[in-house]
Protein backbone atom coordinates (compact mmCIF):
# COMPACT_ATOMS: atom_id res chain seq x y z
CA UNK A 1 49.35 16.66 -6.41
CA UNK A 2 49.94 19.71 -8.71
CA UNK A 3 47.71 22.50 -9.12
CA UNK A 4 44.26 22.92 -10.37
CA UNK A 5 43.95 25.34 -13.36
CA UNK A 6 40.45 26.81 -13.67
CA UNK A 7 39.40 27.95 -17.22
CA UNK A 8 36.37 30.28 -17.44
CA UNK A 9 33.96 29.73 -20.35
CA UNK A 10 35.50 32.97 -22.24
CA UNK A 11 38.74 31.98 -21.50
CA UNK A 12 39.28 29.63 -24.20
CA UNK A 13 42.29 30.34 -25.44
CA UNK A 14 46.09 28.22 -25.14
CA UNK A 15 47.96 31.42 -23.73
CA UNK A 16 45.51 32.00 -21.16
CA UNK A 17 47.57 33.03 -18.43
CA UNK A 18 46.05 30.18 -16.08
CA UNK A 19 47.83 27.47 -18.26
CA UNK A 20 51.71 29.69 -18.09
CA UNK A 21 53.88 27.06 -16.55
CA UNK A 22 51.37 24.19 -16.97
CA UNK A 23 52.74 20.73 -15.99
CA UNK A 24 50.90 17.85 -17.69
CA UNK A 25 52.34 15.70 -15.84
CA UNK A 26 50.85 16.62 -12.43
CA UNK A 27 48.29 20.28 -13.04
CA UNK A 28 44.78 19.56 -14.02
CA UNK A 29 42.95 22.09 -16.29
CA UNK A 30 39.27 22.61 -15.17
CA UNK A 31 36.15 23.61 -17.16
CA UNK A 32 32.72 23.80 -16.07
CA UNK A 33 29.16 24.21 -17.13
CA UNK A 34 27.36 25.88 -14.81
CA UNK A 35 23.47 26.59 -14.73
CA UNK A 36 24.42 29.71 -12.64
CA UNK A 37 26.44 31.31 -15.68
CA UNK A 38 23.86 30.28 -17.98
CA UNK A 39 20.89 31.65 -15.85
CA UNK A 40 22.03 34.92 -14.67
CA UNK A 41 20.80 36.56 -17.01
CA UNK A 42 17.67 35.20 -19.28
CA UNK A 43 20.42 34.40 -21.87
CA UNK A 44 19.73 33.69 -25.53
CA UNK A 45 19.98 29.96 -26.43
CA UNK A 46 22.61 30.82 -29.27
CA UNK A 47 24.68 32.41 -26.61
CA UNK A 48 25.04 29.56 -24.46
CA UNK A 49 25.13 26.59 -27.16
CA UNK A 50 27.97 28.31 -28.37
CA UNK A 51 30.29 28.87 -24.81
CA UNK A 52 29.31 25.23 -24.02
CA UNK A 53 30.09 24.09 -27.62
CA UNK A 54 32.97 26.02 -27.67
CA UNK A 55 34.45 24.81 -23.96
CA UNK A 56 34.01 20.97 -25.16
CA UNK A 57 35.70 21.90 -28.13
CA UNK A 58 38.71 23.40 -26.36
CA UNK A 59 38.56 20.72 -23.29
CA UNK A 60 38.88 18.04 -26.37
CA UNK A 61 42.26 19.84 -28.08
CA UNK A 62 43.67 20.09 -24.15
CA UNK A 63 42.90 16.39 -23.75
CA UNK A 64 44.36 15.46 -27.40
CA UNK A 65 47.88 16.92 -26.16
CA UNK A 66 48.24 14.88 -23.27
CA UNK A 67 46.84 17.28 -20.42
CA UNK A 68 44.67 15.94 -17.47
CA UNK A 69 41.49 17.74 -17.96
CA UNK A 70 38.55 17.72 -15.22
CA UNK A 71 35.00 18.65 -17.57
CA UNK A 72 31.95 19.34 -15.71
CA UNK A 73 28.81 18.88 -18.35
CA UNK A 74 25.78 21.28 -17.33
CA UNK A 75 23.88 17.78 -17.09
CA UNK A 76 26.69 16.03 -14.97
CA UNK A 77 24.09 14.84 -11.70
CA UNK A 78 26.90 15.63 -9.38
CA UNK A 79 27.15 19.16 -10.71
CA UNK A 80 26.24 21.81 -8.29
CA UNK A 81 25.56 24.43 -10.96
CA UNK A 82 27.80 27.35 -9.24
CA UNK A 83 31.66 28.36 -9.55
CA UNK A 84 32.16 28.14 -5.70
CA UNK A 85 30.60 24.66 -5.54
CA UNK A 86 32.28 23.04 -8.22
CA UNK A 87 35.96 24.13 -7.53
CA UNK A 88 34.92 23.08 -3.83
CA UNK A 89 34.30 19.74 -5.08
CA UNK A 90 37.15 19.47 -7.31
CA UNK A 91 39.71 20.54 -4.40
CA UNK A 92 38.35 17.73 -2.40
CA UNK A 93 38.98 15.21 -4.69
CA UNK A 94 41.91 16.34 -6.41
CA UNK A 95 43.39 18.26 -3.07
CA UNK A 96 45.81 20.16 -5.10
CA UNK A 97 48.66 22.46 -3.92
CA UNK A 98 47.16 25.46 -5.39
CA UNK A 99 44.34 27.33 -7.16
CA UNK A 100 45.82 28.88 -10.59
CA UNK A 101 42.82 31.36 -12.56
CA UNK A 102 43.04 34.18 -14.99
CA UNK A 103 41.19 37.15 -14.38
CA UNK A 104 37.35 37.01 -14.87
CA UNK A 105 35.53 39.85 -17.32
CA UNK A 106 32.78 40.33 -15.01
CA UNK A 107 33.07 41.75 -11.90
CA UNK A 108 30.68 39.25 -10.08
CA UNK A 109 32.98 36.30 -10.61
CA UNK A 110 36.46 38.49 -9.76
CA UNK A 111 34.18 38.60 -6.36
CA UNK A 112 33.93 34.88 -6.48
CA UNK A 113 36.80 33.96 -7.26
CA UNK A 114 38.43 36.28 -4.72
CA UNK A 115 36.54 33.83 -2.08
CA UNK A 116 38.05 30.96 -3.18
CA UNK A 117 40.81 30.57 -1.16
CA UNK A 118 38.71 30.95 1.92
CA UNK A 119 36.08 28.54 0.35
CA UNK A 120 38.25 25.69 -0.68
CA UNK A 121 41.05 26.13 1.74
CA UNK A 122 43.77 25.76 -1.25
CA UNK A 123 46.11 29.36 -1.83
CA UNK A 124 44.56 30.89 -5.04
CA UNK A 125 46.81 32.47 -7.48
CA UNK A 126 44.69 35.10 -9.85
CA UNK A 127 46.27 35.97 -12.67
CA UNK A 128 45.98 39.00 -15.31
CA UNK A 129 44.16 38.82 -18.00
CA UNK A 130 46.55 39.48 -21.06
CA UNK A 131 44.36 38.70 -23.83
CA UNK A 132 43.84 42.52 -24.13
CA UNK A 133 46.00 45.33 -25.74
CA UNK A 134 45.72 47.53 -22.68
CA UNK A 135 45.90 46.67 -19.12
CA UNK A 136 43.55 47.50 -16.19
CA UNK A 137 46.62 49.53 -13.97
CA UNK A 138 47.88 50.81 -17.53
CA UNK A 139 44.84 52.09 -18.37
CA UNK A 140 43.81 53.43 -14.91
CA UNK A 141 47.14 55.11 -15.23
CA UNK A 142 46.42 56.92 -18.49
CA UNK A 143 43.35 57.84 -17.02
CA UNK A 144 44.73 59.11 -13.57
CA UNK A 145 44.36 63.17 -13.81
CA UNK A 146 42.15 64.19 -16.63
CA UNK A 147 39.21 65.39 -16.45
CA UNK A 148 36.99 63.52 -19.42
CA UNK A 149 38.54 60.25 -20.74
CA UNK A 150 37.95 60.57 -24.14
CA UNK A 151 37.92 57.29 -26.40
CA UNK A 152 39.41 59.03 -29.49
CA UNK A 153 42.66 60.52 -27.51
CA UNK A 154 43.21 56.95 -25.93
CA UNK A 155 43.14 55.41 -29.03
CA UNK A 156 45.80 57.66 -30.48
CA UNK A 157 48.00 56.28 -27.37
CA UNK A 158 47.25 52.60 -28.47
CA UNK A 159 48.38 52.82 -31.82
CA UNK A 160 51.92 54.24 -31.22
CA UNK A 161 52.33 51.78 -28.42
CA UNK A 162 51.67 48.90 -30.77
CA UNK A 163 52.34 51.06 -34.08
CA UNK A 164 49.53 50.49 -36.11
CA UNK A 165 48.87 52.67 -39.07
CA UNK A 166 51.98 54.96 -38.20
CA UNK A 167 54.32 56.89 -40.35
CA UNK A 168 56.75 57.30 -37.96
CA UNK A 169 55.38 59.35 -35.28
CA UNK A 170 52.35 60.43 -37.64
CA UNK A 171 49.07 58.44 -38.77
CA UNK A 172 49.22 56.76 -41.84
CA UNK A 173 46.86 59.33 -44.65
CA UNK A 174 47.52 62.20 -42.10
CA UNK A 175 44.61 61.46 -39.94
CA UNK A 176 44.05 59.27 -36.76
CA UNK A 177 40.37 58.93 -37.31
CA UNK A 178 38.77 58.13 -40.91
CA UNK A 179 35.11 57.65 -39.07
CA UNK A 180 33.48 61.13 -41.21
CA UNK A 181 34.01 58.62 -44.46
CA UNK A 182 32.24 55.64 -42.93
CA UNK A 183 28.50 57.28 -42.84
CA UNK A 184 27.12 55.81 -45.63
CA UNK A 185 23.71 55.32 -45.94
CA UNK A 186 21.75 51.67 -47.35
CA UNK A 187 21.34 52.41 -51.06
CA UNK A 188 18.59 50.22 -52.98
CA UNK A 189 20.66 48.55 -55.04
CA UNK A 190 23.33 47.57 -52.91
CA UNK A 191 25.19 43.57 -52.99
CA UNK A 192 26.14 42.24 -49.52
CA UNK A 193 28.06 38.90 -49.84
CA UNK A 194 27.04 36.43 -47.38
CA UNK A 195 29.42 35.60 -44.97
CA UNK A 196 30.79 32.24 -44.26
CA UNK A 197 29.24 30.16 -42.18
CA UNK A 198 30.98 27.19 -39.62
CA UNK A 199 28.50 24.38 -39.65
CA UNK A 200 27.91 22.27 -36.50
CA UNK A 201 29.70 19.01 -35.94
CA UNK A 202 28.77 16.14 -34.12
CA UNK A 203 29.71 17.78 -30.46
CA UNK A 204 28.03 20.71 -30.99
CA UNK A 205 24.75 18.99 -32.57
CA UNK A 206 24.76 17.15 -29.09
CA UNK A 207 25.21 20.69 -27.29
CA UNK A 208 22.27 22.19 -29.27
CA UNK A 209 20.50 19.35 -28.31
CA UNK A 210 21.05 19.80 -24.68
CA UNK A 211 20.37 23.96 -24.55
CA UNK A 212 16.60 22.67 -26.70
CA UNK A 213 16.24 20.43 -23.75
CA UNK A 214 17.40 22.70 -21.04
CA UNK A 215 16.49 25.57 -21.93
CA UNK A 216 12.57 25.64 -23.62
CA UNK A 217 11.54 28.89 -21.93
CA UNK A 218 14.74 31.43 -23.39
CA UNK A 219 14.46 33.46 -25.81
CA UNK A 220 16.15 33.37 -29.52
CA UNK A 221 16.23 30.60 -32.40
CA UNK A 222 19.13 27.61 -32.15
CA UNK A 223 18.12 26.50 -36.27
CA UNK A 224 20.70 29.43 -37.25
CA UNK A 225 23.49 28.63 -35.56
CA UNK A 226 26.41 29.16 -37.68
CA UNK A 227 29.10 30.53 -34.78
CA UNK A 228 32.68 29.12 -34.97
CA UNK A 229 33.65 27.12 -31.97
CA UNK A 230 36.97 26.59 -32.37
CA UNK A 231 39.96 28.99 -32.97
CA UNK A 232 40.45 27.34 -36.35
CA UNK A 233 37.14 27.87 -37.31
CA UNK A 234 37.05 31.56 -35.63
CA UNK A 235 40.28 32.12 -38.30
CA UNK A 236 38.41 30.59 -41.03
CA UNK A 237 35.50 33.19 -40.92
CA UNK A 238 37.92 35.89 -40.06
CA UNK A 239 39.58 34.97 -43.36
CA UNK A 240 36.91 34.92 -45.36
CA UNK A 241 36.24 38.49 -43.90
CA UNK A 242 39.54 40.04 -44.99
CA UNK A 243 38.78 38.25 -48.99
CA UNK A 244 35.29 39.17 -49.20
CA UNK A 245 33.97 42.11 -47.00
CA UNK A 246 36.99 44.28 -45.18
CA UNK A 247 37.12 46.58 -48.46
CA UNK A 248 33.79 47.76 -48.04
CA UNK A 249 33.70 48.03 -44.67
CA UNK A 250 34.50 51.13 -44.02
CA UNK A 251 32.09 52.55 -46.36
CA UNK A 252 29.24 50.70 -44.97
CA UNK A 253 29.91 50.21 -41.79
CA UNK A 254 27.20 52.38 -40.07
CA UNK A 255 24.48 51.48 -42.79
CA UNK A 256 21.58 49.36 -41.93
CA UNK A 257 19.40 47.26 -44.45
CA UNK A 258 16.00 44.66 -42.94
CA UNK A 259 17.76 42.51 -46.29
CA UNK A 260 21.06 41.96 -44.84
CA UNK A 261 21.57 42.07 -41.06
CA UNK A 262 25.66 41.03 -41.04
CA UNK A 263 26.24 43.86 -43.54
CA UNK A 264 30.08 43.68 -44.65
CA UNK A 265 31.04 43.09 -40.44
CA UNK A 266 33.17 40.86 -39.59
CA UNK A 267 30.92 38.71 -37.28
CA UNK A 268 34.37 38.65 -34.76
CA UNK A 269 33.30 39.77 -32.02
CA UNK A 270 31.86 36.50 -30.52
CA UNK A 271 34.61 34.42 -30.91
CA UNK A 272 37.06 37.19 -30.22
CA UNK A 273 35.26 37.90 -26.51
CA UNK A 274 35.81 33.99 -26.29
CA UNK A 275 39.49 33.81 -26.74
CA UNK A 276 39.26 32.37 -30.24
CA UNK A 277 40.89 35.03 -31.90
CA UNK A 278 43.84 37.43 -31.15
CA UNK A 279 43.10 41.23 -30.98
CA UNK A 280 46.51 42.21 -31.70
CA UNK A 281 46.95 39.63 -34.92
CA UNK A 282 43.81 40.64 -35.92
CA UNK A 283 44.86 44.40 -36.43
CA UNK A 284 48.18 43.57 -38.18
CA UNK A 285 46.21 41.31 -40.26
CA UNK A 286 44.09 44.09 -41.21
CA UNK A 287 46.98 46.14 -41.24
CA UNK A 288 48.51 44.19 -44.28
CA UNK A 289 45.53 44.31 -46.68
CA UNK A 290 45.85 47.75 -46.54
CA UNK A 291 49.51 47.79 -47.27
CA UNK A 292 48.57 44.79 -49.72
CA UNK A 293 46.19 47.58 -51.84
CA UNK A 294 43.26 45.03 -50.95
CA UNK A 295 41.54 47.39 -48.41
CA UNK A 296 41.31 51.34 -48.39
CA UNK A 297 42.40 53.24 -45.49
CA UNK A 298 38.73 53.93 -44.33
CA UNK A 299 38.13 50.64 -44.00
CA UNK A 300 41.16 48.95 -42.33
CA UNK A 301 41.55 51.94 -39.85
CA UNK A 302 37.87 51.80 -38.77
CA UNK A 303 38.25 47.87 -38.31
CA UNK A 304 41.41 48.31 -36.25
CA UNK A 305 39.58 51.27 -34.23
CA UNK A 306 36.58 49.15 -33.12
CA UNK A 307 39.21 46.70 -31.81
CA UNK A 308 42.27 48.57 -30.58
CA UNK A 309 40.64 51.44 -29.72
CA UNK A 310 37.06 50.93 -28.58
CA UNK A 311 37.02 47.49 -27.36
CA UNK A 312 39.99 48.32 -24.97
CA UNK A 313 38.51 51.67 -23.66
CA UNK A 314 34.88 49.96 -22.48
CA UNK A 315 37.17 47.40 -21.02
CA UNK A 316 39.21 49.99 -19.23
CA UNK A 317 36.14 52.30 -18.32
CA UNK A 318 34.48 49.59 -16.81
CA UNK A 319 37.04 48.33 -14.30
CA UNK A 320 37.83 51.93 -13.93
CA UNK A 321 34.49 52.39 -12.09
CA UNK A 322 32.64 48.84 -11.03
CA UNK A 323 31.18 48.45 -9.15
CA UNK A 324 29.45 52.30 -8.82
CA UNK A 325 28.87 52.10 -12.73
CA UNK A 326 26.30 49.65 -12.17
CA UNK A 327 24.25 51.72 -10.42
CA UNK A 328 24.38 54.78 -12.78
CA UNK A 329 20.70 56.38 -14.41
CA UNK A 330 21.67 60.11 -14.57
CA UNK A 331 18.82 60.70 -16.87
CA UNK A 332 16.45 59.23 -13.90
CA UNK A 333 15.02 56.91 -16.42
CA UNK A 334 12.58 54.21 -14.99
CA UNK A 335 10.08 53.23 -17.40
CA UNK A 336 9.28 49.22 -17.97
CA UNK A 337 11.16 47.62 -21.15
CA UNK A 338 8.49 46.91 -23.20
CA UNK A 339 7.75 43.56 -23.87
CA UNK A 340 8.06 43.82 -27.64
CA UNK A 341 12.06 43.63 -27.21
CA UNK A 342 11.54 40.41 -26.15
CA UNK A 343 9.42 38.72 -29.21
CA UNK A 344 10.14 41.75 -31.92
CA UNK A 345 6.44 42.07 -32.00
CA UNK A 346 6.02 45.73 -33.27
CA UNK A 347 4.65 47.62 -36.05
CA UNK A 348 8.06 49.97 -36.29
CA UNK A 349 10.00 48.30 -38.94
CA UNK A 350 13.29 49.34 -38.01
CA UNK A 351 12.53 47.75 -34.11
CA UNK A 352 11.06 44.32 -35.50
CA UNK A 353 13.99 44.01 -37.79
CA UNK A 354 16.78 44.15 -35.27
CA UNK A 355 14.87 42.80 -32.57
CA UNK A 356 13.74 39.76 -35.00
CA UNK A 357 17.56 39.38 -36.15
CA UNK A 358 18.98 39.36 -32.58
CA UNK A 359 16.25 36.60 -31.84
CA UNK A 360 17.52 34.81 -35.27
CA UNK A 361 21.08 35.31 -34.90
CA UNK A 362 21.88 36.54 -31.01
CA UNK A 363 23.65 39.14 -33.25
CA UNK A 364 23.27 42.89 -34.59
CA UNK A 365 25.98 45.24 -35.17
CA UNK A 366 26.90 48.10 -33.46
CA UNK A 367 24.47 50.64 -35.37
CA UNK A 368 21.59 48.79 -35.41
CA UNK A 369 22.21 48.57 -31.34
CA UNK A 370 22.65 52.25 -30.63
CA UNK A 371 20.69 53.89 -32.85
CA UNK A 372 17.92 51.71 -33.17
CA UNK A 373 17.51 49.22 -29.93
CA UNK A 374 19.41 51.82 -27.61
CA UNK A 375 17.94 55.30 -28.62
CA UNK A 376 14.52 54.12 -28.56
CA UNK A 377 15.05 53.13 -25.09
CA UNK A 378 17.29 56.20 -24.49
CA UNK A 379 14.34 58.42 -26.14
CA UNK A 380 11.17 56.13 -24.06
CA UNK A 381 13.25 56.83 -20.59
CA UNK A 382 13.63 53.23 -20.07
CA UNK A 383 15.49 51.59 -17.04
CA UNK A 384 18.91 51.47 -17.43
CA UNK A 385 19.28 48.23 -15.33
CA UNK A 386 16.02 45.99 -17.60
CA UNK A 387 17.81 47.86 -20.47
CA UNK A 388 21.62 45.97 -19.73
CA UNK A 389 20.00 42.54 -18.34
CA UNK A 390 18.38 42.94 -21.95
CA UNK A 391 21.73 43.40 -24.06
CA UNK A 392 23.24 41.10 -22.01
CA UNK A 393 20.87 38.37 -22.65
CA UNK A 394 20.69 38.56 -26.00
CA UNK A 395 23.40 39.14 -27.90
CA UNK A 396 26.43 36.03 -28.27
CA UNK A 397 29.24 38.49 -27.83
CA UNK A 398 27.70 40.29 -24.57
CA UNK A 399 29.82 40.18 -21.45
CA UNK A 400 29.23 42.50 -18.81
CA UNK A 401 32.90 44.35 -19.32
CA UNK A 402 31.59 44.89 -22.73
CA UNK A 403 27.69 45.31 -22.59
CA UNK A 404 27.40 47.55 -19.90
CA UNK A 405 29.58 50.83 -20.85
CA UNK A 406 28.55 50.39 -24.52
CA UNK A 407 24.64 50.48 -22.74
CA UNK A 408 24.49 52.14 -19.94
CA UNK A 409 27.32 54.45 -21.16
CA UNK A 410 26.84 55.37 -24.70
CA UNK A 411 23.08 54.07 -25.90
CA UNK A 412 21.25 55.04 -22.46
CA UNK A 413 23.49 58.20 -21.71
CA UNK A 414 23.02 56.63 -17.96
CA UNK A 415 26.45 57.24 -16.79
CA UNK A 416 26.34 61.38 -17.59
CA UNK A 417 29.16 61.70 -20.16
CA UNK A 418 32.07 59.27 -18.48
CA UNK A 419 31.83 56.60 -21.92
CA UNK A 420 30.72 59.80 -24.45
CA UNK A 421 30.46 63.40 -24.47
CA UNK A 422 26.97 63.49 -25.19
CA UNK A 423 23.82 61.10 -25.68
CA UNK A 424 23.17 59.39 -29.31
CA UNK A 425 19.49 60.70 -28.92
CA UNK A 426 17.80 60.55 -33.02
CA UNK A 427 14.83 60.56 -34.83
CA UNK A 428 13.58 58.57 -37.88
CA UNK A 429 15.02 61.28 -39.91
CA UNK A 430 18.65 59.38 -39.08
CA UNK A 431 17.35 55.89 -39.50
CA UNK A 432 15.51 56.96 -42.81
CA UNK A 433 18.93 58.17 -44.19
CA UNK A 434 20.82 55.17 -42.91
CA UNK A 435 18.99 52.20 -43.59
CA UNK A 436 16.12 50.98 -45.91
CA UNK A 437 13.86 50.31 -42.33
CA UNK A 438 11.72 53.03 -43.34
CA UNK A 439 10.42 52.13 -46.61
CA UNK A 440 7.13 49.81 -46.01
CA UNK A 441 7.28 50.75 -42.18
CA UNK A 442 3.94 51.15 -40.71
CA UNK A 443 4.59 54.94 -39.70
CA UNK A 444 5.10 57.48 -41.63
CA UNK A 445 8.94 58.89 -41.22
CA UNK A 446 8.45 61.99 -42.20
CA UNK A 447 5.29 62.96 -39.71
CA UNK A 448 6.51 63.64 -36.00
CA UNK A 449 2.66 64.01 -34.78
CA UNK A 450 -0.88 62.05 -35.51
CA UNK A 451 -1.72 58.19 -35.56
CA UNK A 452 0.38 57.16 -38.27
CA UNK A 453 3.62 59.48 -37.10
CA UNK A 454 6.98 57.77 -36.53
CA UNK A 455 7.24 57.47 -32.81
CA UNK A 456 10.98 58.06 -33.21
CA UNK A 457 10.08 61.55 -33.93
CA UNK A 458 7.96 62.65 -31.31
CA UNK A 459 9.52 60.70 -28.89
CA UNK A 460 12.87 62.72 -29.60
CA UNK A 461 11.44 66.18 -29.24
CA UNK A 462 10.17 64.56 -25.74
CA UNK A 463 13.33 63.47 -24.68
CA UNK A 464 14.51 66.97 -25.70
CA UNK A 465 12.41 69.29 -23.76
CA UNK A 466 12.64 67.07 -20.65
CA UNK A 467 16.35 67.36 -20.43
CA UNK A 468 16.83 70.62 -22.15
CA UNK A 469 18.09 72.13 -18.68
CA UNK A 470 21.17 69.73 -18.87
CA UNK A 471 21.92 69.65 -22.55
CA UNK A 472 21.74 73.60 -23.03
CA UNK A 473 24.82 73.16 -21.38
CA UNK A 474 26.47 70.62 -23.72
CA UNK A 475 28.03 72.19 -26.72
CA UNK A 476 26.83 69.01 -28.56
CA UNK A 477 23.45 69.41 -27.20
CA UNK A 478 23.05 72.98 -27.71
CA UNK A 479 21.60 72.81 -31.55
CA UNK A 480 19.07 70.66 -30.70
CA UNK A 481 18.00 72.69 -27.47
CA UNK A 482 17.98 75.87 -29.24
CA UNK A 483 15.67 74.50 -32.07
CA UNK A 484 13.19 73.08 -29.06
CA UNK A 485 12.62 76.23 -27.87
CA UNK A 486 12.66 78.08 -30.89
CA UNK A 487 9.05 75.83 -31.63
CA UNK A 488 5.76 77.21 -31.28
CA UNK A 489 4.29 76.48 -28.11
CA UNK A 490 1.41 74.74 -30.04
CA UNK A 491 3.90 72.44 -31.65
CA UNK A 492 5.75 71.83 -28.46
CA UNK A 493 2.39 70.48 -26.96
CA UNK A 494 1.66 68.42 -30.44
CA UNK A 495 4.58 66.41 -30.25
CA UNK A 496 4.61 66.54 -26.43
CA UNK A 497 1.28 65.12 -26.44
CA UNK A 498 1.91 62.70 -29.12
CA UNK A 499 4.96 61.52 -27.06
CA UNK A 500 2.47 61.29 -24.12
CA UNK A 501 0.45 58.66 -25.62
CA UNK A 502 3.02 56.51 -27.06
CA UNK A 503 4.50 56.50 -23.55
CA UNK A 504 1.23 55.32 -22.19
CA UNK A 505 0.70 52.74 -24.50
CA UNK A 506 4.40 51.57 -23.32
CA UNK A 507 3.58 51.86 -19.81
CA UNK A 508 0.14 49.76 -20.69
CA UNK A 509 1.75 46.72 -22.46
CA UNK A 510 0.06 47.95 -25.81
CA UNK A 511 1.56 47.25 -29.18
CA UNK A 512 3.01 50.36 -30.40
């Protein structure tokens, strides 16, 4: 026999470096559904619909060109419902020379997988993970020596490696960074085209069917689902992105609107953590509208940022330090989640409205997840580890390469400055400015104390005064410290002690 080729459920991709050197004739590729992946964290039901919709779909296009291909369905009654088990089983019956894998994302299953061997009594070959622009030893050794790894000075490396935006040596407009002309706010009257949508087919009906049946008690809503499954249908909505939304992308891209929850993104992310998409054909893709005169520079080089520059530094930061990351909470947070993250049942507009999108859509973007989601949990002193099961659970693109340095790291501030330089702590006076949350809201935005007060806004000072020892010395920080202590001591105890009761009514289960 040939060798068994495991393919995880993000994996899904035809140069995954499990299927190099693939014989048809005697390998077997291997996919499975297991309740253990879809279980470890409470995940939403969009989220796993689409990874088992999407596996069938790619088991179906290996099968159409003539490769063996071993499926496990989640409701297979021989299925043991754990990576170890199932390989174990397939081994046995296919006894195979070798064990061929790519690289998981998640450091749990790299532990797994590195017990395979051992397990199954088959030599395992694990194999990197080239799907991404930057490797794990390459970045480690950009990273090797300096004192802060900074996101913005990496990025700078990335794009003359793969030249993107470059004028020779220089950036394209004269500046690496165009990020100061993407702040936009959410004017009244703006139009948001809706973006495309990939409508289910017959296999992934019958997979929608399956997570209503298998999964009654998890959170989110499967009558939206809309998410491409296949890399055709991944380039389909990525094309319709590039026609109807990249040129106002960069404009918008921070701006947040209860009307319009996709805004002009470009929705890519899911697929793209899948294996749908290419990174690197996605930038030069991007690349070319701009040289095309369809897309302004703000725009394309923001797009290309999030991807070549962002994406690949949480990647590298988090195999930089797992598995110590995990265990981060520098700010000593420990407070409860509150259940309203969980049902979007709050009286804070700006809260129900992302919450009640991610439970719609299993999406927000990146905005409405640090500055909204992430700060009030930053701000509340919320538990860094209920706060990443959260994002991990409920949001289609989450991974735990991805979710946790974007969480832990930059929303919670949990890691002390490794992801960013200083915590995204705001109060309603930023979500007033960029997004239309605020209008109709139940508080009042522009009060910080008394009944009807933003909680945002109290709730900041709070945060504040209870780490102004560490911030004073954060040149970032400093502003904000300085304008704490320049208060009145009887409106440092007004917004202290409004802060105290909203806190209580978290701690108590109370709607806020």
């Amino acid at each position: 026999m040939g060798c068994l080729r495991l393919v995880l459920g993000d994996q899904l991709s035809r140069q995954i470096a499990a299927l190099d050197g693939l014989d048809p004739a005697r390998d077997v590729v291997m996919l499975a559904e297991l309740m253990a992946e879809c279980t470890y964290a409470p995940h939403h039901r969009q989220k796993i619909a689409l990874v088992l919709a999407a596996m069938r779909h790619f088991a179906a296009a290996l099968r159409a060109d003539g490769i063996t291909v071993r499926y496990i369905a989640l409701d297979d009654p021989d299925n043991s419902g754990d990576l170890t088990g199932e390989v174990q089983r397939a081994c046995a019956d296919i006894e195979p020379e070798r064990l061929i894998v790519t690289a998981p994302g998640e450091f749990r299953v790299l532990t797994l997988m590195q017990g395979l061997a051992t397990a199954c009594g088959v030599p395992c070959e694990i194999r990197e993970d080239r799907r991404f622009l930057c490797s794990i030893d390459e970045f480690t050794a950009w990273a090797r020596g300096r004192s802060q790894l900074r996101m913005e000075f990496f990025y700078r490396e990335m794009r003359r490696k793969h030249r993107l935006l470059m004028d020779g040596d220089a950036p394209l407009g004269g500046r690496w960074n165009f990020d100061a002309d993407n702040r936009n706010g959410c004017p009244p009257d703006l139009s948001v085209p809706v973006p495309r949508r990939s409508e289910p087919d017959a296999l992934t009906r019958a997979v929608l069917d399956l997570v209503t049946e298998r999964f009654p008690n998890h959170v989110g809503s499967l009558t939206t689902f809309a998410y491409p499954v296949t890399a055709a249908a991944a380039e389909e909505q990525f094309a319709d992105f590039l026609r109807t939304r990249l040129p106002q992308f960069g404009d918008w891209q921070d701006a947040m609107s209860a009307d319009a929850p996709f805004m002009f993104h470009a929705l890519v992310s899911a697929p793209l953590n899948l294996g749908l998409l290419d990174p690197l054909e996605m930038c030069r893709r991007v690349e070319q509208e701009y040289h095309a005169g369809r897309a302004p520079l703000n725009a394309v080089e923001g797009f290309i940022r999030q991807i070549l520059g962002w994406r690949e530094f949480i990647r590298g930061i988090y195999w930089l330090h797992m598995p110590h990351y995990a265990s981060l909470n520098a700010l000593d947070a420990h407070r409860r989640l509150p259940g309203f993250y969980w049902t979007g049942d709050t009286a804070m507009r700006c809260m129900a409205a992302a919450i009640g999108q991610t439970l719609d859509y299993a999406y927000a973007h990146h905005i409405q997840r640090l500055m909204i989601t992430g700060n009030f949990a930053l701000l509340a002193g919320i538990d860094p580890d209920q706060v990443d099961q959260w994002y991990l659970a409920v949001y289609a693109d989450a991974y735990e390469w991805v979710e946790m340095p974007n969480t832990r790291g930059m929303a919670l501030h949990a890691d002390g400055g490794i992801v960013g330089s200083k915590p995204y702590a705001a109060s309603g006076a930023y979500i007033n400015r960029m997004s239309n949350y605020c209008r109709g809201c139940a508080y009042d935005v522009k009060q910080a104390t008394g009944a009807r007060a933003c909680p945002f806004n109290a709730l900041y000072w709070d945060f504040i005064a209870r780490h102004a020892e560490r911030f004073a010395q954060n040149p970032r920080m400093a502003m904000p410290v300085r304008s704490w202590y320049k208060m009145t001591a009887e409106k440092q105890s007004a917004l202290r002690g409004r802060a105290a009761e909203l806190l209580t009514l978290i701690d108590q289960g109370t709607k806020l």
